[in-house]
N, C-alpha and C. Protein backbone atom coordinates (compact mmCIF):
# COMPACT_ATOMS: atom_id res chain seq x y z
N UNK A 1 -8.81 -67.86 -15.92
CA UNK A 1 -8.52 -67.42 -14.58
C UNK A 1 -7.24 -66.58 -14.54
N UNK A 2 -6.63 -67.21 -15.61
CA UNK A 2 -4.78 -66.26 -15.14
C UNK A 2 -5.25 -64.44 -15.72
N UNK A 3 -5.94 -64.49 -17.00
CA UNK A 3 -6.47 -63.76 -17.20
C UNK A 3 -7.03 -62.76 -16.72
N UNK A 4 -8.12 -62.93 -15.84
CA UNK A 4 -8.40 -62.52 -14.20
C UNK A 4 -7.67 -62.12 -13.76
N UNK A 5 -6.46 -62.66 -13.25
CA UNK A 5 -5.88 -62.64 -12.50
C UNK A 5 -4.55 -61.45 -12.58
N UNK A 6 -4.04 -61.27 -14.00
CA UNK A 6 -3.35 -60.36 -14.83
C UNK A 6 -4.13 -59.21 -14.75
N UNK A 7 -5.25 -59.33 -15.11
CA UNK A 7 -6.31 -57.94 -15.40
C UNK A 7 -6.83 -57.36 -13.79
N UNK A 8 -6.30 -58.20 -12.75
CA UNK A 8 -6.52 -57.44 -11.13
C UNK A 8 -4.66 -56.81 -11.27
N UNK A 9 -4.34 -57.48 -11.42
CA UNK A 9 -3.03 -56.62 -11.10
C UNK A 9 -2.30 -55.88 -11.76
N UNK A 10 -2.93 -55.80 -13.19
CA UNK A 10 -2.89 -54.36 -13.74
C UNK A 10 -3.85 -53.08 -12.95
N UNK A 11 -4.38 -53.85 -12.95
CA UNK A 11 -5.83 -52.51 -12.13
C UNK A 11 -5.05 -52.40 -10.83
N UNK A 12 -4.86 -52.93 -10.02
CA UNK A 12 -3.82 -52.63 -8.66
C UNK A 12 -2.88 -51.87 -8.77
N UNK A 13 -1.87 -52.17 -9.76
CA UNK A 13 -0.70 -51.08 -10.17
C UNK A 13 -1.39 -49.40 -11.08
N UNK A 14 -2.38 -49.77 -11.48
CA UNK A 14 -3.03 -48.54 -11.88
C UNK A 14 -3.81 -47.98 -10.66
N UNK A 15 -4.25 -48.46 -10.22
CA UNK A 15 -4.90 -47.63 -8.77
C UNK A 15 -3.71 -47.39 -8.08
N UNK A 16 -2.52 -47.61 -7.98
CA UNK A 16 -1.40 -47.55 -6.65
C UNK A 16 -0.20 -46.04 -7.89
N UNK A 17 -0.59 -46.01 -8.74
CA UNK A 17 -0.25 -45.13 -9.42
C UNK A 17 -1.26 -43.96 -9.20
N UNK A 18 -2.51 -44.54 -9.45
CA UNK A 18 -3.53 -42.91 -9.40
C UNK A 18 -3.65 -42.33 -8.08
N UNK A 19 -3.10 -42.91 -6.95
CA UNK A 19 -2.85 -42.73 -5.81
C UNK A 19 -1.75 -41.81 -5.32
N UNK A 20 -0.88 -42.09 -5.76
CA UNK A 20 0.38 -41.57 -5.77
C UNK A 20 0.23 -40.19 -6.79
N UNK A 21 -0.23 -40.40 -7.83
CA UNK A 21 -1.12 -38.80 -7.96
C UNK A 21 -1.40 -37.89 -8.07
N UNK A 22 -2.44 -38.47 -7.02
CA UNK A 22 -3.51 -37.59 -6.51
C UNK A 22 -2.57 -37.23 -5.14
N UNK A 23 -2.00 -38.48 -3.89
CA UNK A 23 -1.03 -37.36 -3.33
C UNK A 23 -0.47 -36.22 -3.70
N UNK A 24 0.12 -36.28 -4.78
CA UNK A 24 1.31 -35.25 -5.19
C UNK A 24 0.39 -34.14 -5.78
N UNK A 25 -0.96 -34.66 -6.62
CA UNK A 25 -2.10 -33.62 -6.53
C UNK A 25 -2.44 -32.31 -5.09
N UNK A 26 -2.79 -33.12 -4.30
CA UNK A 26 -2.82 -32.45 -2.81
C UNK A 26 -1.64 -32.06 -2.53
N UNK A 27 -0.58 -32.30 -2.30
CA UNK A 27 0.90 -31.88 -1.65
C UNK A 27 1.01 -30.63 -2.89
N UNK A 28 0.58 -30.55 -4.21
CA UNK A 28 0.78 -29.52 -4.67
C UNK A 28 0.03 -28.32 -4.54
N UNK A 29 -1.44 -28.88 -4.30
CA UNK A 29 -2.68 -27.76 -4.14
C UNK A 29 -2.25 -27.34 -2.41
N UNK A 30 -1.48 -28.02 -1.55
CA UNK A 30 -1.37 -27.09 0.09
C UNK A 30 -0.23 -26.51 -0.47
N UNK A 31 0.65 -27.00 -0.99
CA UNK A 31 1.66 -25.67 -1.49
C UNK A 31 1.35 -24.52 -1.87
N UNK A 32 0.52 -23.99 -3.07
CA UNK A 32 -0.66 -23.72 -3.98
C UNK A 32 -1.08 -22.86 -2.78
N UNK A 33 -1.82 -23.32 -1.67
CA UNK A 33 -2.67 -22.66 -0.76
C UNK A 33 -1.70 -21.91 0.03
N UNK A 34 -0.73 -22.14 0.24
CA UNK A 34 0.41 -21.60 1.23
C UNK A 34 0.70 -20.26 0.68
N UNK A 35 1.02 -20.37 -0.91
CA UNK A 35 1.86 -19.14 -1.36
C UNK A 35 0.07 -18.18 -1.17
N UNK A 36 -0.99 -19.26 -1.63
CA UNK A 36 -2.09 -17.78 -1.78
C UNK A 36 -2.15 -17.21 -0.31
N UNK A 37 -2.28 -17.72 0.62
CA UNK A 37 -2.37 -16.95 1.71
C UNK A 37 -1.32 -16.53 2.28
N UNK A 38 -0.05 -16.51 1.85
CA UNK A 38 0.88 -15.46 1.71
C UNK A 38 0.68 -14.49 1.08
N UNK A 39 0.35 -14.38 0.04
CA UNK A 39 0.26 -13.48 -0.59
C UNK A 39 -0.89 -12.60 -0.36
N UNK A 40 -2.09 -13.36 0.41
CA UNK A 40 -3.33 -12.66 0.59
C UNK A 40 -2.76 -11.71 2.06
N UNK A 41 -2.16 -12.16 2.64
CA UNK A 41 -1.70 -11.37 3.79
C UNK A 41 -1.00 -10.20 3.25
N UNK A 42 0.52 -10.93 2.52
CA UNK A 42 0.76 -9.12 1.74
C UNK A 42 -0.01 -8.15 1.33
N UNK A 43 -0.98 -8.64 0.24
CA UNK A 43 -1.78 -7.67 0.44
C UNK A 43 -2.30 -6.64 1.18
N UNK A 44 -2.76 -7.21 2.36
CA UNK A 44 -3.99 -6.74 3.36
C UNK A 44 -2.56 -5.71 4.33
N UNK A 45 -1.22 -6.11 4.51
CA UNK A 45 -0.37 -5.32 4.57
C UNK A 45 0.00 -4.02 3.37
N UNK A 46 0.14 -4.13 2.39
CA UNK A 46 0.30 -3.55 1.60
C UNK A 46 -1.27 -2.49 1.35
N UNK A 47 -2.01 -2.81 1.42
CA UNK A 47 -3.10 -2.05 1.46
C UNK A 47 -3.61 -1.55 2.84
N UNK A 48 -3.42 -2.04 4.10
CA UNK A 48 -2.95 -0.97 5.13
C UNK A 48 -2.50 0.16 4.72
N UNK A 49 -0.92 -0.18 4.24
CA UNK A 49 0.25 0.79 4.41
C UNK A 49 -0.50 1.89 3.47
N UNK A 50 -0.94 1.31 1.93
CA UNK A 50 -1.62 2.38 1.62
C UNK A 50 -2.44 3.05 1.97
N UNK A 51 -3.85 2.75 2.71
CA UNK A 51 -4.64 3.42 3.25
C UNK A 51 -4.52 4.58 3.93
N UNK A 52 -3.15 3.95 5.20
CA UNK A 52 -2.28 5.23 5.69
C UNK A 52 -2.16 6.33 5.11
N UNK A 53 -1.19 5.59 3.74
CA UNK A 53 -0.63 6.90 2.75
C UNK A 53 -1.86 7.81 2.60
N UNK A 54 -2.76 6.95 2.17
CA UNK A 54 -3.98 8.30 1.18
C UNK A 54 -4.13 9.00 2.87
N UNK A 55 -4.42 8.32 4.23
CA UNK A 55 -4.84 9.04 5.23
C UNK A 55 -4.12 10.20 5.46
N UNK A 56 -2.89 10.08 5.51
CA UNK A 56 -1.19 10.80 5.31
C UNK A 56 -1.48 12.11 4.43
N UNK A 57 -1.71 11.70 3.16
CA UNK A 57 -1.63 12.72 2.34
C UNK A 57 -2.90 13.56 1.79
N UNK A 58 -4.34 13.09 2.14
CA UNK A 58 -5.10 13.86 2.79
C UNK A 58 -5.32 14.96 3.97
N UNK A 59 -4.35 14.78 4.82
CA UNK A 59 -4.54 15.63 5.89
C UNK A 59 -3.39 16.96 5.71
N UNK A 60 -2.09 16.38 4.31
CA UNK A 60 -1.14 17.27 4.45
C UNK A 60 -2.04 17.98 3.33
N UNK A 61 -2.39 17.40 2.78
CA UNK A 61 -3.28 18.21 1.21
C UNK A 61 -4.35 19.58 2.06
N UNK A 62 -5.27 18.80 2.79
CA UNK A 62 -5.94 19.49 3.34
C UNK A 62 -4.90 20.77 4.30
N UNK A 63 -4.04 20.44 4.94
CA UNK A 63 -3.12 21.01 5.71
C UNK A 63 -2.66 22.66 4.31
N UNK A 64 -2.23 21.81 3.72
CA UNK A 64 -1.57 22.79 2.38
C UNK A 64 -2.55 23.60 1.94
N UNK A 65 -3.83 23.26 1.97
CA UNK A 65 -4.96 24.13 1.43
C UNK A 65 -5.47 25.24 2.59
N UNK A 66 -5.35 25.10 3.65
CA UNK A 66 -5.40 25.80 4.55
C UNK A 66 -4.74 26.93 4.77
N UNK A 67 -2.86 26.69 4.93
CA UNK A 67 -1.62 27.60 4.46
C UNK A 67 -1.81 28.60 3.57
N UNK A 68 -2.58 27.47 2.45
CA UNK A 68 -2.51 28.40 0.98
C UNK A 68 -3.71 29.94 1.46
N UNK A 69 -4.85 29.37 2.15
CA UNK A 69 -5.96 30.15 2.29
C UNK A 69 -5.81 31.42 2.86
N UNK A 70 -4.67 31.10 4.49
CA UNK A 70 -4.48 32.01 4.94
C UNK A 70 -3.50 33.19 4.49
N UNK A 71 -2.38 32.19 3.63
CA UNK A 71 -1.63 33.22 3.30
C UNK A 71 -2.03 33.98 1.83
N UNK A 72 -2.75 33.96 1.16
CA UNK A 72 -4.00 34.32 0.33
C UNK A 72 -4.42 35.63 1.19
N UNK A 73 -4.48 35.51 2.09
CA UNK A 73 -5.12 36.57 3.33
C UNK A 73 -3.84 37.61 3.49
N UNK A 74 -2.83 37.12 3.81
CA UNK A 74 -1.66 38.04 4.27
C UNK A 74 -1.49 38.61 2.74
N UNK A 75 -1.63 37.77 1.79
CA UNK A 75 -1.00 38.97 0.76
C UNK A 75 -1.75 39.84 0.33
N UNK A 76 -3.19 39.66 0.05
CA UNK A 76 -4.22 40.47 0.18
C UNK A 76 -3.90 41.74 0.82
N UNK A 77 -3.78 41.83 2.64
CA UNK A 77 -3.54 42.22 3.05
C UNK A 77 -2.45 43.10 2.65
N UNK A 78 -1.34 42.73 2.27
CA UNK A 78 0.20 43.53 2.00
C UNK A 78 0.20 44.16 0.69
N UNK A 79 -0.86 43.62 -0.45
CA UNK A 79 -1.18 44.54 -1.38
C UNK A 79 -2.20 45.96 -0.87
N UNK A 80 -2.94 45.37 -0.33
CA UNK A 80 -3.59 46.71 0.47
C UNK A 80 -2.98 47.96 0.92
N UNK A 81 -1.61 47.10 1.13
CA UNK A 81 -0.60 48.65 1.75
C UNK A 81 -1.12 48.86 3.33
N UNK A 82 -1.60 47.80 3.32
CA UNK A 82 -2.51 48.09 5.29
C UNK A 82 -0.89 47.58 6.23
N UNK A 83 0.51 47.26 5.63
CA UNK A 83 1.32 46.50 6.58
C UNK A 83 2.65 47.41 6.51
N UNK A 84 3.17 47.87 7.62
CA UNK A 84 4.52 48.40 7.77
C UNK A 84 5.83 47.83 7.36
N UNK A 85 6.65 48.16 6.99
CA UNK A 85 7.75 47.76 6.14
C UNK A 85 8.25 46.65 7.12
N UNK A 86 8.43 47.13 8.65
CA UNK A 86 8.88 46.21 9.30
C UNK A 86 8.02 45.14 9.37
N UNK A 87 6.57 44.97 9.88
CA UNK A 87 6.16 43.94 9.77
C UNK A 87 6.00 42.84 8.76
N UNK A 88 6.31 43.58 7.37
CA UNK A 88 6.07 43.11 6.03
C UNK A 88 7.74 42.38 6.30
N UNK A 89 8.91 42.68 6.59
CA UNK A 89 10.19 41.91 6.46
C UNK A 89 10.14 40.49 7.84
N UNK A 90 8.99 40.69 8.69
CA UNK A 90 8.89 39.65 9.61
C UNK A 90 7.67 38.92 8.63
N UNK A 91 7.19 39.18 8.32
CA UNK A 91 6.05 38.54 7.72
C UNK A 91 7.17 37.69 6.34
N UNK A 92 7.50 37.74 5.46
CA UNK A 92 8.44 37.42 4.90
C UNK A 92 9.37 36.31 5.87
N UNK A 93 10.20 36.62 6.65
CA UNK A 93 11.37 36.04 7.39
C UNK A 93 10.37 34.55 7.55
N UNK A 94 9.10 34.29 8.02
CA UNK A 94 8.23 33.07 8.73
C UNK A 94 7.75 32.95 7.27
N UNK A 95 7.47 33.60 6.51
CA UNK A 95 7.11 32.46 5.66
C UNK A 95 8.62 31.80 4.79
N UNK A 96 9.68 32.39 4.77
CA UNK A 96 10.47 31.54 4.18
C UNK A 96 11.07 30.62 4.65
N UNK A 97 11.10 30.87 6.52
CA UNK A 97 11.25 29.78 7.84
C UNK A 97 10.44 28.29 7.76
N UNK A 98 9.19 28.80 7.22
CA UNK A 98 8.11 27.51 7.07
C UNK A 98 8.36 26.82 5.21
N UNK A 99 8.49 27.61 5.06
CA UNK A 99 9.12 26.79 3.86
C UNK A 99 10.32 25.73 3.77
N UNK A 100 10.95 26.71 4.48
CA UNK A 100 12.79 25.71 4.74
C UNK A 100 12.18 24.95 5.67
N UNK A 101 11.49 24.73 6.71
CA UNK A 101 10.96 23.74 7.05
C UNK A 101 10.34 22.69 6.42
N UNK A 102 9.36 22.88 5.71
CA UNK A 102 8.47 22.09 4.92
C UNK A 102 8.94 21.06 4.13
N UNK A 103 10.18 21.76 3.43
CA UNK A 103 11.60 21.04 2.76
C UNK A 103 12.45 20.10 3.20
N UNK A 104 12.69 20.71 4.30
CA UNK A 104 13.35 19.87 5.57
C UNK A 104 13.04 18.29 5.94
N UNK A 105 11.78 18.90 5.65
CA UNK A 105 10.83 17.73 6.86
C UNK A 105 10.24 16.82 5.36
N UNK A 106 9.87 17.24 4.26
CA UNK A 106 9.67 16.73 3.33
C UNK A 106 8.06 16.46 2.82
C-alpha cells in the first residue's frame, strides 16, 4: 500500500510539473503569436508603402517618357531649321527651367 501510495505522489508531482509546462508552453506560443502578428502588420504596411512607390514611380516613368517624346519632337523640329533664333533661345531657357525644376523637386 505505501508503495501505492509513493507511486500516486510521484505521478502528482509529475503531472503538477507537466502542467506548469505546458503553461509556460502557451504563455510562450501567445508571445510567439504577438510578435507574428506584429510583424504580419509591418508587413502589410511596408508593402502598402511599396505599392505606392511602384504606383509613384510608374506614373513619373511614364511622365518622363512622355517629356522625352515630345521633346524628341522639338528637336526634330530645330534640326529642321523650321525655328527662329529667338524662339530656339526661349525654347532652350524652358527646357533648362524644367530641368532645374525636376532637380529641385527630385
Amino acid at each position: 500500500m505505501k508503495e501505492v501510495q509513493s507511486r500516486v505522489e510521484a505521478l502528482e508531482t509529475e503531472n503538477e510539473k507537466l502542467k506548469q509546462q505546458n503553461k509556460e508552453l502557451v504563455e510562450g506560443m501567445d508571445k510567439l503569436q504577438e510578435r507574428y502578428d506584429a510583424l504580419e502588420h509591418r508587413f502589410a504596411a511596408l508593402d502598402s508603402k511599396n505599392e505606392e512607390f511602384a504606383d509613384t514611380y510608374d506614373c513619373s516613368f511614364s511622365e518622363l517618357r512622355e517629356d522625352m517624346d515630345r521633346l524628341e519632337g522639338v528637336v526634330d523640329f530645330v534640326q529642321e531649321g523650321q525655328v527662329r533664333e529667338e524662339s530656339l533661345e526661349v525654347i532652350k531657357n524652358v527646357v533648362v527651367k524644367e530641368i532645374m525644376t525636376r532637380l529641385a523637386n527630385g
